[in-house]
Every structure is written in structure tokens, then in C-alpha cells.
N, C-alpha and C. Protein backbone atom coordinates (compact mmCIF):
# COMPACT_ATOMS: atom_id res chain seq x y z
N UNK A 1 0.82 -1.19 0.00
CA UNK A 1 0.00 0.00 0.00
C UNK A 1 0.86 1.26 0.00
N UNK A 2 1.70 1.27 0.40
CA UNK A 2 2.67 2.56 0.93
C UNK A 2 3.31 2.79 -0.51
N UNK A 3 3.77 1.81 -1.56
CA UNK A 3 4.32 1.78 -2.39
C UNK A 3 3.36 2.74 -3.50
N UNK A 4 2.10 2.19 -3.82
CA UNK A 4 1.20 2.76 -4.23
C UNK A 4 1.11 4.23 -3.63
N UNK A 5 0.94 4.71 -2.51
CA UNK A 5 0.50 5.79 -2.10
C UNK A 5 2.07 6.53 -2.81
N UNK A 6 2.99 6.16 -2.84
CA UNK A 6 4.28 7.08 -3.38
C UNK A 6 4.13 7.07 -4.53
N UNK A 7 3.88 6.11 -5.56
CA UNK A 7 3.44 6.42 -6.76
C UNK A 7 2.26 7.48 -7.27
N UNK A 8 1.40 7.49 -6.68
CA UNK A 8 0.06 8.05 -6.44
C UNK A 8 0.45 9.96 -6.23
N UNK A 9 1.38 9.50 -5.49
CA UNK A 9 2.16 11.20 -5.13
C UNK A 9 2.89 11.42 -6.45
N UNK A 10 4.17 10.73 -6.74
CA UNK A 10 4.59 11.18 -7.24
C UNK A 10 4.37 11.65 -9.03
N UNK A 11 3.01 10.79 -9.38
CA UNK A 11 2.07 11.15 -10.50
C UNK A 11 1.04 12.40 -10.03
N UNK A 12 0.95 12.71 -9.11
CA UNK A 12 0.16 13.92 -8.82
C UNK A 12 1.08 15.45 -8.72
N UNK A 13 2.27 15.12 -8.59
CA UNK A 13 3.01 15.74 -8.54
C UNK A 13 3.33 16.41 -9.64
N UNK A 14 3.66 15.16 -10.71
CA UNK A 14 3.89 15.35 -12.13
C UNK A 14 2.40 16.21 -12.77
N UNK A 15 1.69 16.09 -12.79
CA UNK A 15 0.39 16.24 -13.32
C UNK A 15 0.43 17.83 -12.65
N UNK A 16 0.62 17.55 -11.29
CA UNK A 16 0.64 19.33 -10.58
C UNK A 16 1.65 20.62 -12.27
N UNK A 17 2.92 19.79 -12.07
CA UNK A 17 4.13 20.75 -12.66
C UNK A 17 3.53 20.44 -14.39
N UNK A 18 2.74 19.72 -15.07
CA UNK A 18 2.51 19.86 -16.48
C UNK A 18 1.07 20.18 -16.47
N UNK A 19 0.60 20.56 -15.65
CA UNK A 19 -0.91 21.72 -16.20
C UNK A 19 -0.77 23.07 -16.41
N UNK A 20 -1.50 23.73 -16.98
CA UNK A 20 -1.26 25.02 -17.54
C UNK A 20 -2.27 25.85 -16.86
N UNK A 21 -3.44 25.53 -16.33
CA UNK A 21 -4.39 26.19 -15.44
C UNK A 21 -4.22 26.21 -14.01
N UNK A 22 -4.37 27.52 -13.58
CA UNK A 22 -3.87 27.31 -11.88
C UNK A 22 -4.92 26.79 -10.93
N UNK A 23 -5.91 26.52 -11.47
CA UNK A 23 -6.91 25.64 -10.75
C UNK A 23 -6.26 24.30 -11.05
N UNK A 24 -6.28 23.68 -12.46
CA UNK A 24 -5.89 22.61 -12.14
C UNK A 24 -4.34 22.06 -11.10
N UNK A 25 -3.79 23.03 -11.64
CA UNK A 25 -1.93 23.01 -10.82
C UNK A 25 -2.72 22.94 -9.50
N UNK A 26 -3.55 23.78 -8.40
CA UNK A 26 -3.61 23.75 -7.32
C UNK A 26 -4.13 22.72 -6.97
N UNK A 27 -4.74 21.95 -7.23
CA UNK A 27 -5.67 21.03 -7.22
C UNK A 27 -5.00 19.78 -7.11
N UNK A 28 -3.98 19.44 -8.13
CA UNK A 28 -2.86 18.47 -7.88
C UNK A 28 -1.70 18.54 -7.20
N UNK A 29 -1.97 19.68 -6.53
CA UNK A 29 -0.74 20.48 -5.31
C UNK A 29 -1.18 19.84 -4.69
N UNK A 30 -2.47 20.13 -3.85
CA UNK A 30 -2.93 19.88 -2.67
C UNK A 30 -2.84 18.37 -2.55
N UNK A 31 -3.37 17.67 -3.81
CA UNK A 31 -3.57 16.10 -3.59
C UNK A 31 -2.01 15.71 -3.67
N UNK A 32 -0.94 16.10 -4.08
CA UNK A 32 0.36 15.84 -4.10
C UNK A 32 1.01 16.21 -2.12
N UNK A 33 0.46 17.05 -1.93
CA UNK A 33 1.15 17.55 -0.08
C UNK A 33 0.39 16.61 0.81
N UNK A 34 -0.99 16.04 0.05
CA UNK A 34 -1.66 15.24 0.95
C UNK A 34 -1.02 14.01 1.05
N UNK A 35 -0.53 13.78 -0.20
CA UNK A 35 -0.55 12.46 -0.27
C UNK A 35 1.22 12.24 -0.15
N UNK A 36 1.84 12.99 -0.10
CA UNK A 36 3.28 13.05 0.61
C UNK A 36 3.23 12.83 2.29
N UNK A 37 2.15 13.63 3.04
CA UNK A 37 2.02 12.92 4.22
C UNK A 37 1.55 11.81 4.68
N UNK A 38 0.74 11.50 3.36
CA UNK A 38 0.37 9.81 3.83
C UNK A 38 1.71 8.77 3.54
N UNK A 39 2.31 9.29 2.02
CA UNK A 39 3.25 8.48 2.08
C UNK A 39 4.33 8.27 3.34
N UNK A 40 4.93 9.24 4.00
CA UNK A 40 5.52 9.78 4.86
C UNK A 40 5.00 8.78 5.62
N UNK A 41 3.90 9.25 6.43
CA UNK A 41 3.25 7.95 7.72
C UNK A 41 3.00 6.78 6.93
N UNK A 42 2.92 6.25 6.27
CA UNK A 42 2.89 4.86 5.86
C UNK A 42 4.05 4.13 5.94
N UNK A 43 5.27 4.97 5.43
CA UNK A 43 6.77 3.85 5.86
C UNK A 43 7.11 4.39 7.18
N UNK A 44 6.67 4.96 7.66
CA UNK A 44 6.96 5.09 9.34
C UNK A 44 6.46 4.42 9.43
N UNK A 45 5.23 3.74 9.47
CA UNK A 45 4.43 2.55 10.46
C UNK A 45 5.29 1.57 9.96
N UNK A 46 5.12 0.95 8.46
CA UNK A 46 5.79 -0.10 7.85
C UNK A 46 7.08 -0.13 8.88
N UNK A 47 8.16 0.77 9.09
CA UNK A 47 9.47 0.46 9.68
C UNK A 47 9.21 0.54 11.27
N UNK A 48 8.35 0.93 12.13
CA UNK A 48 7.75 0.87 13.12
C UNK A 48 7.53 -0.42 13.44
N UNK A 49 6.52 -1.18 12.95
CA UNK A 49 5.58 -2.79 13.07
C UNK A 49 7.07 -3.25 12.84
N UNK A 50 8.12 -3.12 12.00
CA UNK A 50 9.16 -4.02 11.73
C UNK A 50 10.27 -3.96 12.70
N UNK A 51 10.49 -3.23 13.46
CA UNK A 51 11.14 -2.99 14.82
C UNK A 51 10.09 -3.18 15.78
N UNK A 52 9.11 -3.12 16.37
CA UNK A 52 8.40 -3.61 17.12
C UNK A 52 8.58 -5.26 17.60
N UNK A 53 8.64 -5.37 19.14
CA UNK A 53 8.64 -6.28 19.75
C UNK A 53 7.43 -6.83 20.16
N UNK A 54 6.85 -8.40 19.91
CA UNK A 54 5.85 -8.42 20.41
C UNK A 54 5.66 -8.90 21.70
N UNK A 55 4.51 -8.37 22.71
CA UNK A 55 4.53 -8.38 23.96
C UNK A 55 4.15 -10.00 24.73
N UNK A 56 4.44 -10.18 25.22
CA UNK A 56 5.03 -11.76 25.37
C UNK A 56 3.91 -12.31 26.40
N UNK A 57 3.45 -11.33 27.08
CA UNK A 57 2.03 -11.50 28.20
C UNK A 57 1.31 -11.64 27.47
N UNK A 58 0.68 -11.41 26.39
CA UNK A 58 -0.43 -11.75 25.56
C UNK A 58 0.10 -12.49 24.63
N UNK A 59 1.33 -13.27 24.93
CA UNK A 59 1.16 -14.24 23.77
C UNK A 59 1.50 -15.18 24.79
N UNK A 60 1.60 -15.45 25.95
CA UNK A 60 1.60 -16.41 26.58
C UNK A 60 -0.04 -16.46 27.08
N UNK A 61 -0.64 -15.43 27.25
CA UNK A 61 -2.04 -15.48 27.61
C UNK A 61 -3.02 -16.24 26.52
N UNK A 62 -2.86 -16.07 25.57
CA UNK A 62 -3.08 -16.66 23.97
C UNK A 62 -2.85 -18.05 23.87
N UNK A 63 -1.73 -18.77 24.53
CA UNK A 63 -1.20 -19.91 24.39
C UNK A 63 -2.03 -20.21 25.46
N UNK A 64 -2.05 -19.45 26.65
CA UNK A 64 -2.83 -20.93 27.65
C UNK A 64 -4.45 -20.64 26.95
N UNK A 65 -4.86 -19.57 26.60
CA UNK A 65 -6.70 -19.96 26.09
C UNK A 65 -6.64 -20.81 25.23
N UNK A 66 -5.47 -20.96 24.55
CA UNK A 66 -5.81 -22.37 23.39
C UNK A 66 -5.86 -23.98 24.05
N UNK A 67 -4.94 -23.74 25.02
CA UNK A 67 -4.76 -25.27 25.68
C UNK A 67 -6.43 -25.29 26.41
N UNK A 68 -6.77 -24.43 27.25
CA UNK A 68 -7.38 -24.40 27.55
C UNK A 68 -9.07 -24.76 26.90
N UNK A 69 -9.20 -24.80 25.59
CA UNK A 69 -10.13 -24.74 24.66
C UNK A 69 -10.90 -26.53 24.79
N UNK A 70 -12.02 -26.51 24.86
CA UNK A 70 -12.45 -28.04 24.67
C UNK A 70 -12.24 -28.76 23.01
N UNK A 71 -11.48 -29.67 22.99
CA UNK A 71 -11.70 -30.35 21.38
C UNK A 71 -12.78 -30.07 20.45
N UNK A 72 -12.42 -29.53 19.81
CA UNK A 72 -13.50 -29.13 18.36
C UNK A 72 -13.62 -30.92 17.87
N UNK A 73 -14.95 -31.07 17.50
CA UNK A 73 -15.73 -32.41 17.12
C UNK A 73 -16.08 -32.21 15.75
């Protein structure tokens, strides 16, 4: 998704700098600054979740509700 959202920018971008009307130029400004901050927070999370440790109390809590579970029939 993140990959897309940078493409997405950086064709809005393009489209911003080859229009000739300043409505249209503004128009693909705005969706180009928008969509630079989504790109922006999207590989922050992506590299975030990928350094993230997962918390070990809820995955030991997880492991005993499964033992715990009656045999599916």
C-alpha cells in the first residue's frame, strides 16, 4: 500500500508541474502535499511494526486460552 501511495504522489506531482491552469496546478498540489504525508506515515508505520517487539504476556495469555479450549468435534 505505501508503495502505491508514493506512486500516487509522485504522479500527482507530475500532473501538478505539467498543467497550464492554476486551478488545475492547485488542485494536484494539494492532492500531491496530501498524499506526501500519507506516504511519509505509511513507511513510518511499515518500519515501526518491523522494529516492534511483540509483547510476550499476551502471547503467553493466547497460548494458555488455546490449551485451555475443549476439542472441536
Amino acid at each position: 500500500m505505501r508503495w502505491l501511495l508514493l506512486c500516487a504522489t509522485l504522479l500527482s506531482w507530475a500532473l501538478c508541474f505539467t498543467r497550464h491552469s492554476p486551478g488545475a496546478m492547485g488542485f494536484w498540489l494539494l492532492i500531491g502535499m496530501i498524499g506526501a504525508i500519507a506516504t511519509t506515515l505509511a513507511f513510518a508505520q511499515a518500519r515501526i511494526a518491523a522494529n516492534a517487539q511483540p509483547d510476550l504476556r499476551i502471547e503467553l495469555m493466547r497460548k494458555s486460552l488455546d490449551r485451555d479450549k475443549p476439542p472441536q468435534q
